[in-house]
N, C-alpha and C. Protein backbone atom coordinates (compact mmCIF):
# COMPACT_ATOMS: atom_id res chain seq x y z
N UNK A 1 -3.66 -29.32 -30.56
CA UNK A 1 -3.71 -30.66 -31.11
C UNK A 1 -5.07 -30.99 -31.72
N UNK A 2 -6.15 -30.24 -31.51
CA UNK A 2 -7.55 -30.86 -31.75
C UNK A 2 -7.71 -30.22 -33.20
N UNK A 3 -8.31 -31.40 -33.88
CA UNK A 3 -8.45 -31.01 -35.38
C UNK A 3 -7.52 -31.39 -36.25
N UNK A 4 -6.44 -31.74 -35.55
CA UNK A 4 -5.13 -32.19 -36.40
C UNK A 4 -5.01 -33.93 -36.72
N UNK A 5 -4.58 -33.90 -38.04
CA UNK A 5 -4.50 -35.27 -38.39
C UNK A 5 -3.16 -36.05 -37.22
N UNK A 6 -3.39 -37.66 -36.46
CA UNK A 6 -2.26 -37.94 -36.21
C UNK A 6 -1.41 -37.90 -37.48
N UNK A 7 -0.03 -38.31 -36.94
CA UNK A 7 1.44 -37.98 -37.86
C UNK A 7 1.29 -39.47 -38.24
N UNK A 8 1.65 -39.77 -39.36
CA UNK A 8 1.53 -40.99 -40.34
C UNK A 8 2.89 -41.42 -40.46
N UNK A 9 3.38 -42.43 -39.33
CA UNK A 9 5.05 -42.92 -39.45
C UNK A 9 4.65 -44.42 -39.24
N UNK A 10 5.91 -45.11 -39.78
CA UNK A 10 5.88 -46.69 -39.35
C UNK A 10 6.59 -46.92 -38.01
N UNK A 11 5.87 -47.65 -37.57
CA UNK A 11 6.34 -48.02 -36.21
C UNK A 11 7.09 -49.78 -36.67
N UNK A 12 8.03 -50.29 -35.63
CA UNK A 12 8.52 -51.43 -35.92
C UNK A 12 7.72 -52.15 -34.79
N UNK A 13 7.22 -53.48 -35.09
CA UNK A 13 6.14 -54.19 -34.34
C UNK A 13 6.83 -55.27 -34.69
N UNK A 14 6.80 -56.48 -33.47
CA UNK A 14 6.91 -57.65 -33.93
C UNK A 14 5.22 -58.55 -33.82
N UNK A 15 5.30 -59.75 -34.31
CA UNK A 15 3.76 -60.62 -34.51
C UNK A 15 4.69 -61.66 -34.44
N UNK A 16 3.63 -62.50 -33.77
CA UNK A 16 3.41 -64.07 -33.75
C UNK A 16 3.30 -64.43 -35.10
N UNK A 17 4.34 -65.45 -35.23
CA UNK A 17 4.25 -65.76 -36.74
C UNK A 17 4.42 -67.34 -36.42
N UNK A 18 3.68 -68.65 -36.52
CA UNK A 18 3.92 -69.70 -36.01
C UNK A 18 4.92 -70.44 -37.53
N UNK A 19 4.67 -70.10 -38.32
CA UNK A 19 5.71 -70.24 -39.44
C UNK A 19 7.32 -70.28 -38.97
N UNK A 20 7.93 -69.25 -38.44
CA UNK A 20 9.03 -69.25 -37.47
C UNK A 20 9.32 -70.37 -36.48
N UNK A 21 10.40 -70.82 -36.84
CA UNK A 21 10.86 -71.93 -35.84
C UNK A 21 11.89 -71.56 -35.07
N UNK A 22 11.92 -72.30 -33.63
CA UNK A 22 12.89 -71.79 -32.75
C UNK A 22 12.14 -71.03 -31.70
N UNK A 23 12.82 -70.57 -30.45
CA UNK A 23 12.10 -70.16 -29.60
C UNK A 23 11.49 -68.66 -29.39
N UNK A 24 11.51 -67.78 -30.61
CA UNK A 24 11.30 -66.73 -30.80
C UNK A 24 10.28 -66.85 -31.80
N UNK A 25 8.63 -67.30 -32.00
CA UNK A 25 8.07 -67.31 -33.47
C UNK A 25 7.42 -66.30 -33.65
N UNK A 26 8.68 -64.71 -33.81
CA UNK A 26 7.90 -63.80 -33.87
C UNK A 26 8.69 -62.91 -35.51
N UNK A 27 7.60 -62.33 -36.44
CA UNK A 27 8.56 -61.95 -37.46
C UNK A 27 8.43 -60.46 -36.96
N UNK A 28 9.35 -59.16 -37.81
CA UNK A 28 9.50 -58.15 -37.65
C UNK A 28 8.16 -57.62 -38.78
N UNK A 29 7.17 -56.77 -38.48
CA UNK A 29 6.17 -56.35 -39.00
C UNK A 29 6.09 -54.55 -38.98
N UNK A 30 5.78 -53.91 -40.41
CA UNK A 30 5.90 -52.67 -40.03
C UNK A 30 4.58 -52.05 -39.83
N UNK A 31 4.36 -51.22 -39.11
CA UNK A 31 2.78 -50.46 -39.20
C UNK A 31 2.93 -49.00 -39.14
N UNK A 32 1.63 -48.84 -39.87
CA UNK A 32 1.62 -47.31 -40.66
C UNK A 32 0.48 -46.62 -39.85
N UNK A 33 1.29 -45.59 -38.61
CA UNK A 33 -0.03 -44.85 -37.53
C UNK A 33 -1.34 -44.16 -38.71
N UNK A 34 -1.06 -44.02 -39.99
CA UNK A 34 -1.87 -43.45 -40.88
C UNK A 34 -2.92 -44.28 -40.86
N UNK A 35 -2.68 -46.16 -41.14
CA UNK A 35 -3.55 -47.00 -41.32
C UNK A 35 -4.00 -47.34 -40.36
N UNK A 36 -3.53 -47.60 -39.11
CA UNK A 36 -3.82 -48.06 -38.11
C UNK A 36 -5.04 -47.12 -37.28
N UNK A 37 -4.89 -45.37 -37.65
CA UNK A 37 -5.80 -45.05 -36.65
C UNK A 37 -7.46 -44.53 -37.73
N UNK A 38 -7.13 -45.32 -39.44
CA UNK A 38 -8.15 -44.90 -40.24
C UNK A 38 -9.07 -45.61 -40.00
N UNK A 39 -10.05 -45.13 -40.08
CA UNK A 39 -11.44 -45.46 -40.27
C UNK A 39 -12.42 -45.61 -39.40
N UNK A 40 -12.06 -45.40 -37.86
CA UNK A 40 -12.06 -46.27 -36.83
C UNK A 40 -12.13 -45.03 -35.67
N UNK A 41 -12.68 -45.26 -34.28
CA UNK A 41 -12.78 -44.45 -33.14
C UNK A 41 -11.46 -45.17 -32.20
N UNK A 42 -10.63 -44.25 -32.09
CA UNK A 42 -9.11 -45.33 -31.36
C UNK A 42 -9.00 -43.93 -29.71
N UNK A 43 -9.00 -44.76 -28.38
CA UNK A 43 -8.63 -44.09 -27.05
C UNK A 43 -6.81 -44.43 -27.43
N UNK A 44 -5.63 -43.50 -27.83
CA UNK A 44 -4.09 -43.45 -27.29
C UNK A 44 -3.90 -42.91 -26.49
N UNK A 45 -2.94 -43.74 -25.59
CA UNK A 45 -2.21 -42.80 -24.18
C UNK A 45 -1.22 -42.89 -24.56
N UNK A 46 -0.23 -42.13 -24.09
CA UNK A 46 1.31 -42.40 -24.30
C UNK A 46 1.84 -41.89 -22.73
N UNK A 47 2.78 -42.65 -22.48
CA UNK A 47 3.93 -42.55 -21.35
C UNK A 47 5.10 -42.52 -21.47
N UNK A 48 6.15 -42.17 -20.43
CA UNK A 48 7.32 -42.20 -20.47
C UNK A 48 7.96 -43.45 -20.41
N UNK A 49 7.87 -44.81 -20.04
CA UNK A 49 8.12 -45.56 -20.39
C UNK A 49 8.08 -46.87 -19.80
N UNK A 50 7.80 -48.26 -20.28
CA UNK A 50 7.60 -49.46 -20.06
C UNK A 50 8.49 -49.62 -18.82
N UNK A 51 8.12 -50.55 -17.74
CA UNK A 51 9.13 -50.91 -16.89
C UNK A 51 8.85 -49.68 -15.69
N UNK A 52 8.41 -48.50 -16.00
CA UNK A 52 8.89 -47.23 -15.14
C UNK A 52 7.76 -47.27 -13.94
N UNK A 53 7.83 -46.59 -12.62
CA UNK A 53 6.99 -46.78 -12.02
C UNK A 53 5.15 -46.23 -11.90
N UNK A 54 5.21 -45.30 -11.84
CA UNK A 54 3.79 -44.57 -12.31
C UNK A 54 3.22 -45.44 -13.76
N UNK A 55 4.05 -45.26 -14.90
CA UNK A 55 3.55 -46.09 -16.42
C UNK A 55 3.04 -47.74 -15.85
N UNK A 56 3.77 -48.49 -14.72
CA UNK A 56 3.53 -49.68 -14.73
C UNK A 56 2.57 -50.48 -13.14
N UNK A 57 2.53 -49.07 -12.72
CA UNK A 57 1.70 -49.21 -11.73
C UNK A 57 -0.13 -48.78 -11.64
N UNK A 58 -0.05 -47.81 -12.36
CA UNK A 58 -1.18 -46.72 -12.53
C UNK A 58 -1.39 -46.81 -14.09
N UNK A 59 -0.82 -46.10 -15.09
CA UNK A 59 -1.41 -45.72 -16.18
C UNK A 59 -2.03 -46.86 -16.82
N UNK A 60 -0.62 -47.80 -17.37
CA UNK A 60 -1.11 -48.61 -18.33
C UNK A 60 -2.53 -49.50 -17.58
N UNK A 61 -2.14 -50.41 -16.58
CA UNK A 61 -2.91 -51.32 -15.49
C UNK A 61 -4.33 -50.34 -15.70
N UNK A 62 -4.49 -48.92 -15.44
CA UNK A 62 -5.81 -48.36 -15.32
C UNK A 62 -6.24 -48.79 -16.54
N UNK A 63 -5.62 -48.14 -17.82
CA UNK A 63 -6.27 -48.26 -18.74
C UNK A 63 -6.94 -49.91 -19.12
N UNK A 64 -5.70 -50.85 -19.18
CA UNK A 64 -6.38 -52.14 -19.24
C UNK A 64 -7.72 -52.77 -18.13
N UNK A 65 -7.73 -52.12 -17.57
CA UNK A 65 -8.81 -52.15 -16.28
C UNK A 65 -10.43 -51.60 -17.08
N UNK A 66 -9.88 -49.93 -17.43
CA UNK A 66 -10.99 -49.62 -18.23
C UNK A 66 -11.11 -49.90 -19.62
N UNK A 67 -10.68 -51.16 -20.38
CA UNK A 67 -10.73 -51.19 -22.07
C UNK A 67 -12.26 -51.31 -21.94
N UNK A 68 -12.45 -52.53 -21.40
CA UNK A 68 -14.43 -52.52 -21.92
C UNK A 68 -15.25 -51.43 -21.63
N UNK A 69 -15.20 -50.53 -20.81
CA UNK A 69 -16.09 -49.55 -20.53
C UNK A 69 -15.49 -48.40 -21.75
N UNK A 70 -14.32 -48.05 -21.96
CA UNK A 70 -14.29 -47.46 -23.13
C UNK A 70 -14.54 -48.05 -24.47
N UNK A 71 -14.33 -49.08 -24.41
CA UNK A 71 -15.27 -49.70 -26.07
C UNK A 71 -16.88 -49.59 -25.65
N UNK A 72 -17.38 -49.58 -24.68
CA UNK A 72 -18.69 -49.45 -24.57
C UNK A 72 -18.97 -48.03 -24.49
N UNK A 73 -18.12 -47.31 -24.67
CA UNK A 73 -18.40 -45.83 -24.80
C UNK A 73 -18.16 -45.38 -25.96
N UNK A 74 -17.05 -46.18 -27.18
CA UNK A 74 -17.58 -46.12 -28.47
C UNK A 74 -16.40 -46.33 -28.96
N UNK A 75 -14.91 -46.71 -27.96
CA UNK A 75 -13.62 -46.90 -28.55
C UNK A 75 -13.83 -48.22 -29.58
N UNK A 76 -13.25 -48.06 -30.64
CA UNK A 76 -13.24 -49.15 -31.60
C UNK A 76 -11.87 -50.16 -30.56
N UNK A 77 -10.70 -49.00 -30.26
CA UNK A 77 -9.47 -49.71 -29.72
C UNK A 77 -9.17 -48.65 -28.84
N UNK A 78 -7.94 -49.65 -28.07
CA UNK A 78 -7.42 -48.41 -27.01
C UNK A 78 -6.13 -48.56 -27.11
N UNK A 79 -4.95 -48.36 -27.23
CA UNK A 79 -3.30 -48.26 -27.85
C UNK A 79 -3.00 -47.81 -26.75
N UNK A 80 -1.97 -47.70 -26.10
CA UNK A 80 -0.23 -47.80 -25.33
C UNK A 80 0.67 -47.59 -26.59
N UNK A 81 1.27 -45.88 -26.55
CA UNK A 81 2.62 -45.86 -27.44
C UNK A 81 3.25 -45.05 -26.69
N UNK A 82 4.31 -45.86 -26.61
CA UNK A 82 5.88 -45.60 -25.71
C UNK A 82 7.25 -45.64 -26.80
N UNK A 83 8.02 -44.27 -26.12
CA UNK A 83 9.10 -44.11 -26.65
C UNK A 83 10.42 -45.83 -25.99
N UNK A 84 9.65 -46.66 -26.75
CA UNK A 84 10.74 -48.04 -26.36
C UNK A 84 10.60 -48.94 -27.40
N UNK A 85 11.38 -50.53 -27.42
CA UNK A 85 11.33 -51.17 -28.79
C UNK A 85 10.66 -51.91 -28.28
N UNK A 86 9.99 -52.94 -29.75
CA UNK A 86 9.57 -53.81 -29.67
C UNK A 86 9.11 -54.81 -28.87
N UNK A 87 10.83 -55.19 -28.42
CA UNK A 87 11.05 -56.30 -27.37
C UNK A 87 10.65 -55.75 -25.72
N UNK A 88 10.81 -54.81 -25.57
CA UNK A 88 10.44 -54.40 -24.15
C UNK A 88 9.19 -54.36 -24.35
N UNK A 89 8.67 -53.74 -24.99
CA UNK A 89 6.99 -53.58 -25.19
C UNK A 89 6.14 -54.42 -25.10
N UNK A 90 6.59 -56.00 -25.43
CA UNK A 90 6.16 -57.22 -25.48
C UNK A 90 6.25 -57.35 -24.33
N UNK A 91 8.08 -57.80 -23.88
CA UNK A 91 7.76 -57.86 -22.62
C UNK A 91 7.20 -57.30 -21.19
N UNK A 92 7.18 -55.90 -21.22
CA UNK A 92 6.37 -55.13 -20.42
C UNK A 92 4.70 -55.76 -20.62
N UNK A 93 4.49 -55.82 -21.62
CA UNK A 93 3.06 -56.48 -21.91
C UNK A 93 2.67 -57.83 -20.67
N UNK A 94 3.64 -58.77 -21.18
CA UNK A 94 3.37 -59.79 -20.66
C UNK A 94 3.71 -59.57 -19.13
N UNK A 95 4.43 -59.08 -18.52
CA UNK A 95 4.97 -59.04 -17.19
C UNK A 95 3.32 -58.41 -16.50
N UNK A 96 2.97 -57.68 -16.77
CA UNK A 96 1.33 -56.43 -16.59
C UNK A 96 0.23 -57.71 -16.73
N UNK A 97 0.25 -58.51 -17.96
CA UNK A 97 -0.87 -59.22 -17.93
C UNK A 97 -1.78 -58.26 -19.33
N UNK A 98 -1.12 -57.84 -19.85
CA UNK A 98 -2.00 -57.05 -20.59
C UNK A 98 -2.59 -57.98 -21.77
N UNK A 99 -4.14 -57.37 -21.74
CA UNK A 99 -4.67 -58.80 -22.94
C UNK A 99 -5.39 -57.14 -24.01
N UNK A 100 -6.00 -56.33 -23.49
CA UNK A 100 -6.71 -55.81 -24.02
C UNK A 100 -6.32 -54.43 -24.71
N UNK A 101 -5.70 -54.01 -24.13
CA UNK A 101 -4.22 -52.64 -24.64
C UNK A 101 -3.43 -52.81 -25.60
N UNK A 102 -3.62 -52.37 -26.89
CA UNK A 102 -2.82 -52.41 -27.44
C UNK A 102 -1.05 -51.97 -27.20
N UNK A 103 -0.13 -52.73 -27.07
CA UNK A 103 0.80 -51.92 -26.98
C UNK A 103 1.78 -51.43 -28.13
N UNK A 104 2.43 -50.41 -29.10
CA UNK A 104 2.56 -49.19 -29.82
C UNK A 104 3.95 -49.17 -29.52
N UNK A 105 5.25 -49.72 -30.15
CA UNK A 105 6.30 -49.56 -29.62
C UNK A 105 6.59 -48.30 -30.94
N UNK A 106 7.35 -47.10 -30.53
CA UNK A 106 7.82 -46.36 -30.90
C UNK A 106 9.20 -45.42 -30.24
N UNK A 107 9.90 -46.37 -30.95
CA UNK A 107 11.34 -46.72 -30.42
C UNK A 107 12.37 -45.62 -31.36
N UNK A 108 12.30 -45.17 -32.36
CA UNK A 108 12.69 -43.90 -32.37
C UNK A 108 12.59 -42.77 -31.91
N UNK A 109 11.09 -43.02 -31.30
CA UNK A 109 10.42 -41.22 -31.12
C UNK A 109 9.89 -40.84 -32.52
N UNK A 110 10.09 -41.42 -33.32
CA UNK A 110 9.08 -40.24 -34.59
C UNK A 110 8.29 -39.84 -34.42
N UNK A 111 6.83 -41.02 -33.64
CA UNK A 111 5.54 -40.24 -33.69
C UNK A 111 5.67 -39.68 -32.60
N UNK A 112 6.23 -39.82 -31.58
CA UNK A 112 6.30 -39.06 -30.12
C UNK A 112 6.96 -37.78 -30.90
N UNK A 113 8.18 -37.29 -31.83
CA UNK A 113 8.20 -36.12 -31.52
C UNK A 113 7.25 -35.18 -32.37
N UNK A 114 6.63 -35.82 -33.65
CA UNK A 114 6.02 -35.52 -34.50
C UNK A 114 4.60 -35.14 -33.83
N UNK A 115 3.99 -35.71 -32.50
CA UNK A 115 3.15 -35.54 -31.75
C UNK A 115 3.62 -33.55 -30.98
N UNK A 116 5.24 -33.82 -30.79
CA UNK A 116 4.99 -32.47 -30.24
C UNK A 116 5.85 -32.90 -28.48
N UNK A 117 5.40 -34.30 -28.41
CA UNK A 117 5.70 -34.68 -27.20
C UNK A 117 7.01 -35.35 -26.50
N UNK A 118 7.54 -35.14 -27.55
CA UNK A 118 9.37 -35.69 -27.21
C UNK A 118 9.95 -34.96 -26.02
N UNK A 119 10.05 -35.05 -25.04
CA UNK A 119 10.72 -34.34 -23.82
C UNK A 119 12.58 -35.54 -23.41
N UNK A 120 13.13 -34.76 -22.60
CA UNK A 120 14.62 -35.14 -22.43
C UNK A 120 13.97 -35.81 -21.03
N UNK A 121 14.31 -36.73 -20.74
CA UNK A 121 14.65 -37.20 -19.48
C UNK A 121 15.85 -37.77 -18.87
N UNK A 122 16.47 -36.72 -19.09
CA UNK A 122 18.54 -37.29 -19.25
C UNK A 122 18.52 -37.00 -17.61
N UNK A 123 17.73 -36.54 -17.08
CA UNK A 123 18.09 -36.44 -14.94
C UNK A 123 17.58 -37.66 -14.54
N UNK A 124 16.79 -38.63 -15.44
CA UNK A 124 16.67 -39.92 -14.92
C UNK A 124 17.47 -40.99 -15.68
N UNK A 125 18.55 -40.57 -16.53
CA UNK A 125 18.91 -41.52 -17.56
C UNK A 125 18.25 -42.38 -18.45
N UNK A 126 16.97 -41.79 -19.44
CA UNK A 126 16.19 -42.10 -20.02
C UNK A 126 16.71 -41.81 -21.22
N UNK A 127 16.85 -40.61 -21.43
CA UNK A 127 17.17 -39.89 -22.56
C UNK A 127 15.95 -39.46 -23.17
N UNK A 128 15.73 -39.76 -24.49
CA UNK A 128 14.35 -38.86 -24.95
C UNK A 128 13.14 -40.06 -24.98
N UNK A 129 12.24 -38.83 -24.39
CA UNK A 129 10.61 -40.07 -24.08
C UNK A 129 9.95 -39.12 -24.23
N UNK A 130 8.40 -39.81 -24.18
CA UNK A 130 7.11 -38.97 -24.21
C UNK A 130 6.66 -38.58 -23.20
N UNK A 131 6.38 -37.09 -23.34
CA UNK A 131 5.67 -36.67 -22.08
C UNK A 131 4.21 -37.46 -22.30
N UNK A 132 3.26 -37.06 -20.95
CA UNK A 132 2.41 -37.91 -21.17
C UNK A 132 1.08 -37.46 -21.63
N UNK A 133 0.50 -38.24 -22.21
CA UNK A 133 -1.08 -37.39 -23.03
C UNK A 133 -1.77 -38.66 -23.56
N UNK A 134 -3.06 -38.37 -23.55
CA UNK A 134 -3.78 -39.25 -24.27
C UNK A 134 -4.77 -38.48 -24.97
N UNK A 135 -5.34 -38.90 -25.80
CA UNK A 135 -6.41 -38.76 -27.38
C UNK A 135 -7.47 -39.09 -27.20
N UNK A 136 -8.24 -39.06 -28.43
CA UNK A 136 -9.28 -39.87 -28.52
C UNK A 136 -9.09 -39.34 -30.31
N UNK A 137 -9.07 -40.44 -31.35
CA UNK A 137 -8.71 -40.18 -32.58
C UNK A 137 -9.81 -41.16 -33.22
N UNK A 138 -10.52 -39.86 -34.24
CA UNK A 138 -11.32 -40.42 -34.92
C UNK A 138 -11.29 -40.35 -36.38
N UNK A 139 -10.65 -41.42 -37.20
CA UNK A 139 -10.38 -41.58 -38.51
C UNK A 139 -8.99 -41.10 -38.66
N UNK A 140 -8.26 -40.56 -37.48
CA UNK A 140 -7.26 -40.10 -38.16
C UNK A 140 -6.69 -38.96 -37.63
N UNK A 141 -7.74 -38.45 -37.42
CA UNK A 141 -7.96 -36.64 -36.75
C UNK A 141 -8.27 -36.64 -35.09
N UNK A 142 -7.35 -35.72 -34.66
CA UNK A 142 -7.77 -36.06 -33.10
C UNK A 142 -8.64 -35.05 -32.80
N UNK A 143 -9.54 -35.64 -31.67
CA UNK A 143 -11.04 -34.75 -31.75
C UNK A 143 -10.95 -34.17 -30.00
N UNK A 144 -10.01 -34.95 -29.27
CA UNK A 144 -10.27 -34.53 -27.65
C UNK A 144 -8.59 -35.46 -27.40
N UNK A 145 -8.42 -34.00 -26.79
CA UNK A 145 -6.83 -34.31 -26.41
C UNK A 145 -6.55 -34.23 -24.77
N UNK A 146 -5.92 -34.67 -24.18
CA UNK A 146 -5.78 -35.11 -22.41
C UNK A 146 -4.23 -34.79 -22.48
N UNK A 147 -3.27 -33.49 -21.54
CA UNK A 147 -2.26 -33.42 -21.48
C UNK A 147 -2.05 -33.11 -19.70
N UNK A 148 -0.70 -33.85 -19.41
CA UNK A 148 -0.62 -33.82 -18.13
C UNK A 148 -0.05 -32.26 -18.04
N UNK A 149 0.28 -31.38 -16.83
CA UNK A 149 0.86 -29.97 -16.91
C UNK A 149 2.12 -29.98 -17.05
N UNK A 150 2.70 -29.11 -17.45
CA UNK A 150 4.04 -28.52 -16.57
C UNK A 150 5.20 -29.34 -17.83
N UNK A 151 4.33 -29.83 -19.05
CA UNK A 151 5.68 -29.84 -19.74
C UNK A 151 7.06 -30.01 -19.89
N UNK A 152 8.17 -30.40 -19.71
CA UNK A 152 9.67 -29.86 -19.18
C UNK A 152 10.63 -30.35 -19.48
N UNK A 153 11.60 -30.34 -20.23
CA UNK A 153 13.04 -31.39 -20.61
C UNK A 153 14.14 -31.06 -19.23
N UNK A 154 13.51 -30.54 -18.37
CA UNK A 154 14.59 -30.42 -16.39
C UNK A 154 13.99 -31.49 -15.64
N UNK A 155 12.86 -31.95 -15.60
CA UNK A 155 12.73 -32.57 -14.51
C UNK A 155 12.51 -32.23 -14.00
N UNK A 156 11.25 -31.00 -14.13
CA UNK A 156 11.11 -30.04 -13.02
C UNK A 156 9.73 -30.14 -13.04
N UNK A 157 9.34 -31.72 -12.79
CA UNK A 157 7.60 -32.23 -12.39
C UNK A 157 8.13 -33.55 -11.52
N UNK A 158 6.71 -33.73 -10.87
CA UNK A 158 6.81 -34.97 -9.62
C UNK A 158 6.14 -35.93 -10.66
N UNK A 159 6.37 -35.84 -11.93
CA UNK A 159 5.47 -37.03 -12.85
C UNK A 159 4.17 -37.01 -12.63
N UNK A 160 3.50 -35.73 -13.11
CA UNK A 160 2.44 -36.08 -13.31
C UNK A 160 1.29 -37.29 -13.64
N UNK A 161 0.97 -37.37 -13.01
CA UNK A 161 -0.47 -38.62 -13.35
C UNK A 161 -2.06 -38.07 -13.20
N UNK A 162 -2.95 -38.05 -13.84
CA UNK A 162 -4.03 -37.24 -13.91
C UNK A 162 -5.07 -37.36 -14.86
N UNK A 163 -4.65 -35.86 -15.27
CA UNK A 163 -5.56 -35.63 -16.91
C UNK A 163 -5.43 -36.93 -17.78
N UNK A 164 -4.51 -37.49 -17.67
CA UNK A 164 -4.28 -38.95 -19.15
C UNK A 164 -4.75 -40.02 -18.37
N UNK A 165 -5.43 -40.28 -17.37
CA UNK A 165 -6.18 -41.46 -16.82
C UNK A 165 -7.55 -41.71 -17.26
N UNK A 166 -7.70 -43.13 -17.36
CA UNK A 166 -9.01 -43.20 -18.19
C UNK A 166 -10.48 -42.32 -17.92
N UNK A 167 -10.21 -41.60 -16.77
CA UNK A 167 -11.59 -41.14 -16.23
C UNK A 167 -12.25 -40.07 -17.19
N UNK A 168 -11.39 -39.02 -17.36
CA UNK A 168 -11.40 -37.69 -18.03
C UNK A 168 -11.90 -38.46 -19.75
N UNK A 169 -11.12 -39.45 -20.61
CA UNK A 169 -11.37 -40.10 -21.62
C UNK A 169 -12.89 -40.52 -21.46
N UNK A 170 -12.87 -41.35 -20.53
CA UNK A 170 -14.14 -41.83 -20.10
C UNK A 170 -15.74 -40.81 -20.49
N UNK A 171 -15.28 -39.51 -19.58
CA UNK A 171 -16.47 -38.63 -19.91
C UNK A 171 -16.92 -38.03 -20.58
N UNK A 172 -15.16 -37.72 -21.46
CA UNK A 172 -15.37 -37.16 -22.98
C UNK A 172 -16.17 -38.04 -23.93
N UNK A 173 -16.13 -39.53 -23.48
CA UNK A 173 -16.60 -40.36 -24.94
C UNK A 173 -17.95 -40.14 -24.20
N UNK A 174 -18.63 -39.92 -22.95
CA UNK A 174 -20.03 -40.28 -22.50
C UNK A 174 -20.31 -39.01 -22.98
N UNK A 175 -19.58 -38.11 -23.10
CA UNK A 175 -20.25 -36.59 -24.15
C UNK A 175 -20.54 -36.39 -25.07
N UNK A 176 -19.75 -36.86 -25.82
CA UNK A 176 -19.59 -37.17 -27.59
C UNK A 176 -19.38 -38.16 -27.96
N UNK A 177 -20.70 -39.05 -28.04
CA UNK A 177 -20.88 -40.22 -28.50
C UNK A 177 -20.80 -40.30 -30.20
N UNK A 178 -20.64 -41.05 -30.70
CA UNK A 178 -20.56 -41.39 -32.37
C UNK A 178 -21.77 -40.90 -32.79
N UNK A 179 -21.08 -40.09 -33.94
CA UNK A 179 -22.73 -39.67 -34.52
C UNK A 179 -23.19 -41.02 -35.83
């Protein structure tokens, strides 16, 4: 993965649009992972999915725990992209408390499989999600990649949690600071 440009797909996002009336003032907005990760030093994790236990206990919660110490280590941003839509993503957001995490709904899988990381989770009735990994992407190009082990479309891991926790991110950015 290192050296490789991320995959440049639109993701479907909704925004606060106060223009919108009614109890939903949110419009449908598209974003382009091309634009979104240019120009810029971006920390992505990705998980198996919103709602799930490890993703909503540990991963995401850590990461929002560590956003300021990774922007003080040189993250411009820090992203959450999950194989789920929109609407869960929001609401998983809000249920967590999340203010500082971006959350990345990618509800087809494009960039998850285009990442490489599309795995089956049909023994938990998931169907297809992201195994788990996190980045560190600079302009575009990923420079330091974090993958949990053991890979597998069986179900033949205790769900790894580990390597993709902010710590390992953490030391990579205190290594290779911005030139």
């Amino acid at each position: 993965m290192l050296g490789r440009s991320v995959p440049d797909v639109t993701l479907k996002t909704r925004v606060r649009d106060d223009s919108v009336e009614g109890p939903n003032p949110f419009r449908w907005q598209e974003v382009s992972t091309g634009d979104l990760f240019a120009g810029k030093r971006s920390v992505v994790f990705s998980l198996p999915g919103a709602f799930t236990p490890t993703c909503s206990t540990e991963q995401c919660p850590a990461f929002e725990r560590s956003s300021e110490a990774l922007r003080a280590a040189g993250a411009d941003d820090v992203y959450c992209i999950s194989v789920n839509d929109a609407f869960v993503m929001y609401q998983w957001g809000k249920q967590l408390g999340i203010k500082s995490v971006k959350l990345l709904p990618d509800g087809s899988g494009d960039f998850t499989r285009r990442m490489g990381m599309l795995v089956k989770k049909d023994h938990l009735g998931f169907g297809e999600r992201s195994w788990r990994y996190a980045m560190v992407v600079d302009d575009g190009r990923i420079v330091a990649w974090f993958e949990e082990p053991g890979i597998n479309d069986a179900g033949e891991d205790d769900d790894p949690y580990g390597e993709t926790s902010p710590e390992p991110v953490l030391a990579w950015l205190a290594d290779n600071p911005r030139a």
